[in-house]
PDB file of N, CA and C in Angstrom:
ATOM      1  N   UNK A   1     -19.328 136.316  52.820  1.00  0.00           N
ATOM      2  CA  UNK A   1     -19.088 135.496  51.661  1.00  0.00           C
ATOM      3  C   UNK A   1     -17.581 135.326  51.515  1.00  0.00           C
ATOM      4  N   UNK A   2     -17.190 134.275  51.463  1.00  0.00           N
ATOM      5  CA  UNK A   2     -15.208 133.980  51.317  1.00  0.00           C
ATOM      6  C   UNK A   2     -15.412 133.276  49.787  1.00  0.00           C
ATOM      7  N   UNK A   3     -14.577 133.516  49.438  1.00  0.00           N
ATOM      8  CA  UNK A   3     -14.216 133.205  48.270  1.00  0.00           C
ATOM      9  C   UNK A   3     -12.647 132.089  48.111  1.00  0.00           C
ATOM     10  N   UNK A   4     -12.456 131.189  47.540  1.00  0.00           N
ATOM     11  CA  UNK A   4     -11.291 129.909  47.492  1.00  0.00           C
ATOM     12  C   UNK A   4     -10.679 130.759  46.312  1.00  0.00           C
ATOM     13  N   UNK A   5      -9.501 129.997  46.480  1.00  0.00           N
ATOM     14  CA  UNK A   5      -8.382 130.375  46.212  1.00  0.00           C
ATOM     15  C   UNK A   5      -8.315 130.703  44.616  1.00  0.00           C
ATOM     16  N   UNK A   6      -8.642 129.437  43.620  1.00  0.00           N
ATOM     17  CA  UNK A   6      -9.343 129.612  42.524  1.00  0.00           C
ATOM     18  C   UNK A   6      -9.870 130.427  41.773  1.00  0.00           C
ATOM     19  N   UNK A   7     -11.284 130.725  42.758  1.00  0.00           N
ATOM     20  CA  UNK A   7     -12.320 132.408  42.264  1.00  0.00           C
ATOM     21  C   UNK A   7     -11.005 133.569  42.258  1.00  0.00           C
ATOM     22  N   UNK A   8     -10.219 133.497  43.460  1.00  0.00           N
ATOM     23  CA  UNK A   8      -9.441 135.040  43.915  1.00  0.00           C
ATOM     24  C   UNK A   8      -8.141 134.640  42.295  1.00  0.00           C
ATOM     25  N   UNK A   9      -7.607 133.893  41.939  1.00  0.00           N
ATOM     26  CA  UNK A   9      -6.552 133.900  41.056  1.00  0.00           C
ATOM     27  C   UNK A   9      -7.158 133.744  39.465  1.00  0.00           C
ATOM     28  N   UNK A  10      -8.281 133.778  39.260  1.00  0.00           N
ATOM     29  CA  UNK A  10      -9.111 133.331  37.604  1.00  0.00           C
ATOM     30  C   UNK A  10      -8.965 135.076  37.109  1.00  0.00           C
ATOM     31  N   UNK A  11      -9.121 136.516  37.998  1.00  0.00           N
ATOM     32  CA  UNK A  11      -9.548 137.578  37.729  1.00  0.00           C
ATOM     33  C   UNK A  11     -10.977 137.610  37.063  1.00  0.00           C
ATOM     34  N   UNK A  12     -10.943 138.833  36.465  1.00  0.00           N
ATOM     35  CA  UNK A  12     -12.198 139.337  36.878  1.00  0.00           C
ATOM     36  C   UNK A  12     -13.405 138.627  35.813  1.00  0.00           C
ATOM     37  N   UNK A  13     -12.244 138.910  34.218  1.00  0.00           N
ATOM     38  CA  UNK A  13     -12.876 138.211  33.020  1.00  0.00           C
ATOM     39  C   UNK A  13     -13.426 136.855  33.115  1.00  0.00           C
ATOM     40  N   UNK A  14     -12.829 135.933  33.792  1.00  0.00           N
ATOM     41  CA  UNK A  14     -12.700 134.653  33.870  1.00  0.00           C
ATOM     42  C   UNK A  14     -13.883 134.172  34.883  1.00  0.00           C
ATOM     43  N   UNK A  15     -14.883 135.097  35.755  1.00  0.00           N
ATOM     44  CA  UNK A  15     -15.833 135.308  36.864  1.00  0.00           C
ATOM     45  C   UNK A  15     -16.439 135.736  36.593  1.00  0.00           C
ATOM     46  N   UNK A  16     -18.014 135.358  37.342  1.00  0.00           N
ATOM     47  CA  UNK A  16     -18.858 136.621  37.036  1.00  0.00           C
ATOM     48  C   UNK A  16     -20.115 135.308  38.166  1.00  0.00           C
ATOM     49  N   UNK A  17     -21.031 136.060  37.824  1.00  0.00           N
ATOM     50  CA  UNK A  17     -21.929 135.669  38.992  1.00  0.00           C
ATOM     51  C   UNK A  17     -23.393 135.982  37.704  1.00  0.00           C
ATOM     52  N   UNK A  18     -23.133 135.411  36.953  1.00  0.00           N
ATOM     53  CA  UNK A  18     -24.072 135.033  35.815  1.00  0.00           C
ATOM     54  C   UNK A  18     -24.724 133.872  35.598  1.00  0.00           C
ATOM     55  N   UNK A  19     -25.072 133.272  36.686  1.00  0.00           N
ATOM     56  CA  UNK A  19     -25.517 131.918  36.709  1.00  0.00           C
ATOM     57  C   UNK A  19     -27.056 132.074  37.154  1.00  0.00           C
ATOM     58  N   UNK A  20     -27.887 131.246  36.523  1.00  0.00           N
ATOM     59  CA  UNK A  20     -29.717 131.008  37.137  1.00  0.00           C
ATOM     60  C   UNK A  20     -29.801 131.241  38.467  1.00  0.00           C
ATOM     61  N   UNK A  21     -28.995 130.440  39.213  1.00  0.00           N
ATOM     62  CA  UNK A  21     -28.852 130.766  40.535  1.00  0.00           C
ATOM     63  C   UNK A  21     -27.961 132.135  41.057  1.00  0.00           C
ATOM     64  N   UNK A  22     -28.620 133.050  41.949  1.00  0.00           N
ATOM     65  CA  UNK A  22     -27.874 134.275  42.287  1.00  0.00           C
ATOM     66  C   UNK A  22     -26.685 134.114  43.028  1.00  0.00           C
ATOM     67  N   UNK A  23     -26.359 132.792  43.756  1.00  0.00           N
ATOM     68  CA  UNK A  23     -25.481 132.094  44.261  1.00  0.00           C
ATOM     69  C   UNK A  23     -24.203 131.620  43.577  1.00  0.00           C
ATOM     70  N   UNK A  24     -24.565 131.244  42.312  1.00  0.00           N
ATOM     71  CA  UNK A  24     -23.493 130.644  41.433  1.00  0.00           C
ATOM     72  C   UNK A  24     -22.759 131.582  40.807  1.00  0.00           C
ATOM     73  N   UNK A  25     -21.172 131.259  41.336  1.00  0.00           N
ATOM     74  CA  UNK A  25     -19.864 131.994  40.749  1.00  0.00           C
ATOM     75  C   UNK A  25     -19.489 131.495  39.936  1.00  0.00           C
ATOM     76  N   UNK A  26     -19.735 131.683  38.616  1.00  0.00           N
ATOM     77  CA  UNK A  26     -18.865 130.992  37.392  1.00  0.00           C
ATOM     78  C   UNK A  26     -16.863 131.273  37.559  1.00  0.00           C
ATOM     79  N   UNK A  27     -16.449 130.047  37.413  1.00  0.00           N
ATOM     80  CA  UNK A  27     -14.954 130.274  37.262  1.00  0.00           C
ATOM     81  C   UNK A  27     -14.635 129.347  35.009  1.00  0.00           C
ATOM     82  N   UNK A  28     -14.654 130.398  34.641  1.00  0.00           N
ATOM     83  CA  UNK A  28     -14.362 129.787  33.291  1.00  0.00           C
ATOM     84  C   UNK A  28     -13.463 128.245  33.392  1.00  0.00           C
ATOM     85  N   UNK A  29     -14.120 127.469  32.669  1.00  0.00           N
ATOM     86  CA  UNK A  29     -13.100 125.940  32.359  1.00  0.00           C
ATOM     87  C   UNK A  29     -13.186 125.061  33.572  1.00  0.00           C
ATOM     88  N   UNK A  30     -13.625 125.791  34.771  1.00  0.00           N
ATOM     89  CA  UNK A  30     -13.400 125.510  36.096  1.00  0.00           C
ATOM     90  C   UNK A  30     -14.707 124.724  36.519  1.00  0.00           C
ATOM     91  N   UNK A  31     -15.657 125.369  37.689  1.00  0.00           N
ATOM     92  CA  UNK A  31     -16.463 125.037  38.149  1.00  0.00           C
ATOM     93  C   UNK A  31     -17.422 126.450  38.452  1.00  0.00           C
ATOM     94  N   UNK A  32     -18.888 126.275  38.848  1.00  0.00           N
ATOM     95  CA  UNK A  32     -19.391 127.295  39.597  1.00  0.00           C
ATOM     96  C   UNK A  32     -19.322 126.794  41.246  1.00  0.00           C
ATOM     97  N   UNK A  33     -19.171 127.720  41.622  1.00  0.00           N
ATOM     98  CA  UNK A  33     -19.006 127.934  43.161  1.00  0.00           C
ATOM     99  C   UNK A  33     -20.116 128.277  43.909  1.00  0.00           C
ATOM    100  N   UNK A  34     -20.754 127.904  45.035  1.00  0.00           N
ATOM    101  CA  UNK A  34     -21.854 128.361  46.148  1.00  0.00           C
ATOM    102  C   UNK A  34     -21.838 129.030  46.351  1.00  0.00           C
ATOM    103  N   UNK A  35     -22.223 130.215  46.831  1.00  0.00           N
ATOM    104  CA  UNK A  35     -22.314 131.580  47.813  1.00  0.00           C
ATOM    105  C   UNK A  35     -23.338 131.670  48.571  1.00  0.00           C
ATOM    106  N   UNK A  36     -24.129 130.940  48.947  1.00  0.00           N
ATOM    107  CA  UNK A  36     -25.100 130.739  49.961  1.00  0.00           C
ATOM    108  C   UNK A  36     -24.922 130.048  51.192  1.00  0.00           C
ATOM    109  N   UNK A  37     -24.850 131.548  52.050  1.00  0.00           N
ATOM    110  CA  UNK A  37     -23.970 131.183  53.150  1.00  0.00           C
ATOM    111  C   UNK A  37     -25.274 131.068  54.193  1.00  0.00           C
ATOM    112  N   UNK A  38     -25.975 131.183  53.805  1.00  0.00           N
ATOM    113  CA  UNK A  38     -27.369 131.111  54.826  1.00  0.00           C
ATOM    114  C   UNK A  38     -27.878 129.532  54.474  1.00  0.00           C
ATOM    115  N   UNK A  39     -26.856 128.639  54.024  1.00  0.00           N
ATOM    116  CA  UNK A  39     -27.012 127.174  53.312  1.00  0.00           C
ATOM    117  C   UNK A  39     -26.158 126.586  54.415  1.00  0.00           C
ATOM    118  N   UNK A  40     -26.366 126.168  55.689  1.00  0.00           N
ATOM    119  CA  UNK A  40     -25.193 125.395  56.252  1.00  0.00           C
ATOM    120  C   UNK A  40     -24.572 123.996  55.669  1.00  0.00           C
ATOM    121  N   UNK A  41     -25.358 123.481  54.868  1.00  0.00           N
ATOM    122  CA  UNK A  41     -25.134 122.223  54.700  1.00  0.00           C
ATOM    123  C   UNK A  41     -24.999 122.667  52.908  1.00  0.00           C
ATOM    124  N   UNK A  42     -24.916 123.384  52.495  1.00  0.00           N
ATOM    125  CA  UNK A  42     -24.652 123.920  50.846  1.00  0.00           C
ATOM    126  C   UNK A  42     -23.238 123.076  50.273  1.00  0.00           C
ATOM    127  N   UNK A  43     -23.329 123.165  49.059  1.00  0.00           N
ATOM    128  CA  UNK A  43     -22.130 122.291  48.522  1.00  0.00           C
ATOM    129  C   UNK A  43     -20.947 123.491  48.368  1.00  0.00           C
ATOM    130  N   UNK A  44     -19.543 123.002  48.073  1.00  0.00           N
ATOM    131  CA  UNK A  44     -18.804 124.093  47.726  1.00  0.00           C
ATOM    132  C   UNK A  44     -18.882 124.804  46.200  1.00  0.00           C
ATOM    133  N   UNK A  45     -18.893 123.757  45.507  1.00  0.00           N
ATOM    134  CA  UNK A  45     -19.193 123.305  43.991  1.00  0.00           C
ATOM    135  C   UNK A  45     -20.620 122.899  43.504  1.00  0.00           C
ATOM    136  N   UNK A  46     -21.497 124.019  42.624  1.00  0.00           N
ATOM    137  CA  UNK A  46     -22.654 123.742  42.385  1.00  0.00           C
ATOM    138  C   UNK A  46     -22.470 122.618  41.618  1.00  0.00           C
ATOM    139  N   UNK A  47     -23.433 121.542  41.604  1.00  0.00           N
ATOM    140  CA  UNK A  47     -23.507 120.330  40.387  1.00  0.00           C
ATOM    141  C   UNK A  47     -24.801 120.173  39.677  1.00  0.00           C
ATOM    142  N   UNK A  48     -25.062 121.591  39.115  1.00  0.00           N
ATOM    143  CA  UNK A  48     -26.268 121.487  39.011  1.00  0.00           C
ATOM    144  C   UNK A  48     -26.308 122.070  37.413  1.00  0.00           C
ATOM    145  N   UNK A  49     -26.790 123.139  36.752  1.00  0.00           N
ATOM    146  CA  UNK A  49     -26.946 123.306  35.157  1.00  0.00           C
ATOM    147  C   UNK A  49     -26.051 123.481  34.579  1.00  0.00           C
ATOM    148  N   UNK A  50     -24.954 124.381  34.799  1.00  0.00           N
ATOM    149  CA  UNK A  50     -23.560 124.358  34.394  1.00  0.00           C
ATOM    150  C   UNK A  50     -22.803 123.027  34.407  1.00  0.00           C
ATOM    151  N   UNK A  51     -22.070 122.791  35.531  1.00  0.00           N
ATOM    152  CA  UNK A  51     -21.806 121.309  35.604  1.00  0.00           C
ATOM    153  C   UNK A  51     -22.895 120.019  34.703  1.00  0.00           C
ATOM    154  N   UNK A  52     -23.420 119.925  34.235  1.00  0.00           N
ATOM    155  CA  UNK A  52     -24.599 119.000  33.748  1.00  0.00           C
ATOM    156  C   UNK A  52     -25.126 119.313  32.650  1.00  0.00           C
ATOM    157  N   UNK A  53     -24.720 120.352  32.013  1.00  0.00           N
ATOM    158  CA  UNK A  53     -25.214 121.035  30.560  1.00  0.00           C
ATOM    159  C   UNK A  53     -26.907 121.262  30.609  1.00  0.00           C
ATOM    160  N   UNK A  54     -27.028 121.086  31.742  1.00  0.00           N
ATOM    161  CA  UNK A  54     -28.856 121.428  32.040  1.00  0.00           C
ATOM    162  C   UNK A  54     -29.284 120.069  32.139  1.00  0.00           C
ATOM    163  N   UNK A  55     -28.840 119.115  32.560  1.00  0.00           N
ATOM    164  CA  UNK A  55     -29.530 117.868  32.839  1.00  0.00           C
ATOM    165  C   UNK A  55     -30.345 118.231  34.136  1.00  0.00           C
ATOM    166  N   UNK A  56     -29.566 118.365  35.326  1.00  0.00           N
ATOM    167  CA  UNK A  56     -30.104 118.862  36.248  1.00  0.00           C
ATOM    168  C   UNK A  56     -29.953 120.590  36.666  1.00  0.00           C
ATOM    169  N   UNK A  57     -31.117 120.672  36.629  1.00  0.00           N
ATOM    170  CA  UNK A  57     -31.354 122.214  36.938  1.00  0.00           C
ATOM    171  C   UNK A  57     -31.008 123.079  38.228  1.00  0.00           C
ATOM    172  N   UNK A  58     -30.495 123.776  38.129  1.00  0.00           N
ATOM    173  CA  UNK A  58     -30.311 125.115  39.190  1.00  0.00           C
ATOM    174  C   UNK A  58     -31.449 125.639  39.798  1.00  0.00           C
ATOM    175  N   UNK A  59     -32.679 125.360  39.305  1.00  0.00           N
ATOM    176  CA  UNK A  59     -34.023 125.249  40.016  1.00  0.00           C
ATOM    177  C   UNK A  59     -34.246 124.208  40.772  1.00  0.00           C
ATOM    178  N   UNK A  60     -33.844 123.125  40.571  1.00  0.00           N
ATOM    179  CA  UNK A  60     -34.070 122.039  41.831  1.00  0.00           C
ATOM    180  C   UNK A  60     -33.610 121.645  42.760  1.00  0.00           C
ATOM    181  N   UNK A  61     -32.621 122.721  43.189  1.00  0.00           N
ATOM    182  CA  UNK A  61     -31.538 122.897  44.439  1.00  0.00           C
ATOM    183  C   UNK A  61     -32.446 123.609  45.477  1.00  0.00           C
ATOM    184  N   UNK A  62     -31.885 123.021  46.211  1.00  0.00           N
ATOM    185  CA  UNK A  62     -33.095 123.587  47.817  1.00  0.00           C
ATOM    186  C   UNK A  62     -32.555 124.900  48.056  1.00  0.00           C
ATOM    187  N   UNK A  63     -31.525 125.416  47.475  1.00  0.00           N
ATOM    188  CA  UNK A  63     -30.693 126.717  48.030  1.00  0.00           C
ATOM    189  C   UNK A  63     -30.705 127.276  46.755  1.00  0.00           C
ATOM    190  N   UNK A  64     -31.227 127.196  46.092  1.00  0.00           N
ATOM    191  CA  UNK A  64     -31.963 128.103  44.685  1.00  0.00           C
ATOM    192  C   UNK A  64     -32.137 129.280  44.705  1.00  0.00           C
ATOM    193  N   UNK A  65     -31.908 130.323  44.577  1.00  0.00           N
ATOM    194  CA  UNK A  65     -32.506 131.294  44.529  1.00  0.00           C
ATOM    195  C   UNK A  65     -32.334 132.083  43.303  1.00  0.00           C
ATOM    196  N   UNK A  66     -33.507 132.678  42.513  1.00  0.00           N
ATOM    197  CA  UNK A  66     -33.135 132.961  41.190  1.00  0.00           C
ATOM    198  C   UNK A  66     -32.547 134.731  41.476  1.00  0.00           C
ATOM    199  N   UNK A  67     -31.419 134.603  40.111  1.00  0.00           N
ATOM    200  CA  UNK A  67     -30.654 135.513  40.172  1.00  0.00           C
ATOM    201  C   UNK A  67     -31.558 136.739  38.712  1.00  0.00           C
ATOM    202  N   UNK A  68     -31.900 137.809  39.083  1.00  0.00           N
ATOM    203  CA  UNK A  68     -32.522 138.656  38.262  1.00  0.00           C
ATOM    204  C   UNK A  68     -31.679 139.531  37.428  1.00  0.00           C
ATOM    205  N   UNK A  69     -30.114 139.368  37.779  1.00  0.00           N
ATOM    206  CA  UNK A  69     -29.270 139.844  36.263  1.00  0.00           C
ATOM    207  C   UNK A  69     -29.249 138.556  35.819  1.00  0.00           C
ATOM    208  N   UNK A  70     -29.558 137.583  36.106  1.00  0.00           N
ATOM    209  CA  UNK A  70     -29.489 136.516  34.368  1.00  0.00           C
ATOM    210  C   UNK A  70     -30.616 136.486  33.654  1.00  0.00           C
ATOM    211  N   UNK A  71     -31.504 137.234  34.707  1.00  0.00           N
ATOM    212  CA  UNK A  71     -33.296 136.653  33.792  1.00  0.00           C
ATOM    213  C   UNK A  71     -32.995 138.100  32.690  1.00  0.00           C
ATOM    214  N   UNK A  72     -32.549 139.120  33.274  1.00  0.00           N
ATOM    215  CA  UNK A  72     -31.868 140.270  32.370  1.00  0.00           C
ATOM    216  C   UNK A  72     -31.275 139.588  30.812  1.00  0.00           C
ATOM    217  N   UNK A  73     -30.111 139.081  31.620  1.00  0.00           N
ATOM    218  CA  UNK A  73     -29.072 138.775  30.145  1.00  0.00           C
ATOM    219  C   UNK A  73     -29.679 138.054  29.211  1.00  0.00           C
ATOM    220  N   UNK A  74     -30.931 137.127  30.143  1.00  0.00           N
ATOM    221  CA  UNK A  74     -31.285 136.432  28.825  1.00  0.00           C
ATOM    222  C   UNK A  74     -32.507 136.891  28.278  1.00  0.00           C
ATOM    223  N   UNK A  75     -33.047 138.078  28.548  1.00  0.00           N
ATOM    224  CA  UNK A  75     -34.201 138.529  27.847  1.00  0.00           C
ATOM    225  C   UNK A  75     -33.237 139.487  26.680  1.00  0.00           C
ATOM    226  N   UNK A  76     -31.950 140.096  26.791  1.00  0.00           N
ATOM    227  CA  UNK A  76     -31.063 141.012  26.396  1.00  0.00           C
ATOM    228  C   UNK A  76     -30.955 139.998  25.087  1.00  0.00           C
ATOM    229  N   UNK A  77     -29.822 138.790  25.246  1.00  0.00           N
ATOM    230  CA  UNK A  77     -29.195 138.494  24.075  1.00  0.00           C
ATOM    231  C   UNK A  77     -30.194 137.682  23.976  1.00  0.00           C
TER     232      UNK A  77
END
């Protein structure tokens, strides 16, 4: 997994990997980022619930995979 330049300079607060997808790197203000490296053809930049305020879903990405600390956070808060 490599990480751009962006993710490495936001620190730690500003990141997190709290997204529907177990793939998606939140960068605060920024963008979420891919991490599905078993995706050859994957985007760099998810454009999917974040980017889109939930228009289009993080479930309808072919490289989806659900992330089980968010199904956590959101049974939590």
């Amino acid at each position: 997994m490599s990480f751009n330049m962006v993710e490495l300079v936001a620190g730690k607060d500003a990141c997190a990997f709290d997204q529907p997808c177990a793939y998606g790197h939140r960068v605060d203000g920024h963008a979420v980022y891919c991490h599905n490296d078993a995706w050859l053809d994957g985007p760099r930049k998810c454009r999917r619930t974040w980017y889109t305020g939930g228009e289009v879903r993080d479930q309808d990405c072919e490289g989806y995979e659900a992330n089980p600390d968010y199904a956590a956070q959101t049974e939590e808060g």
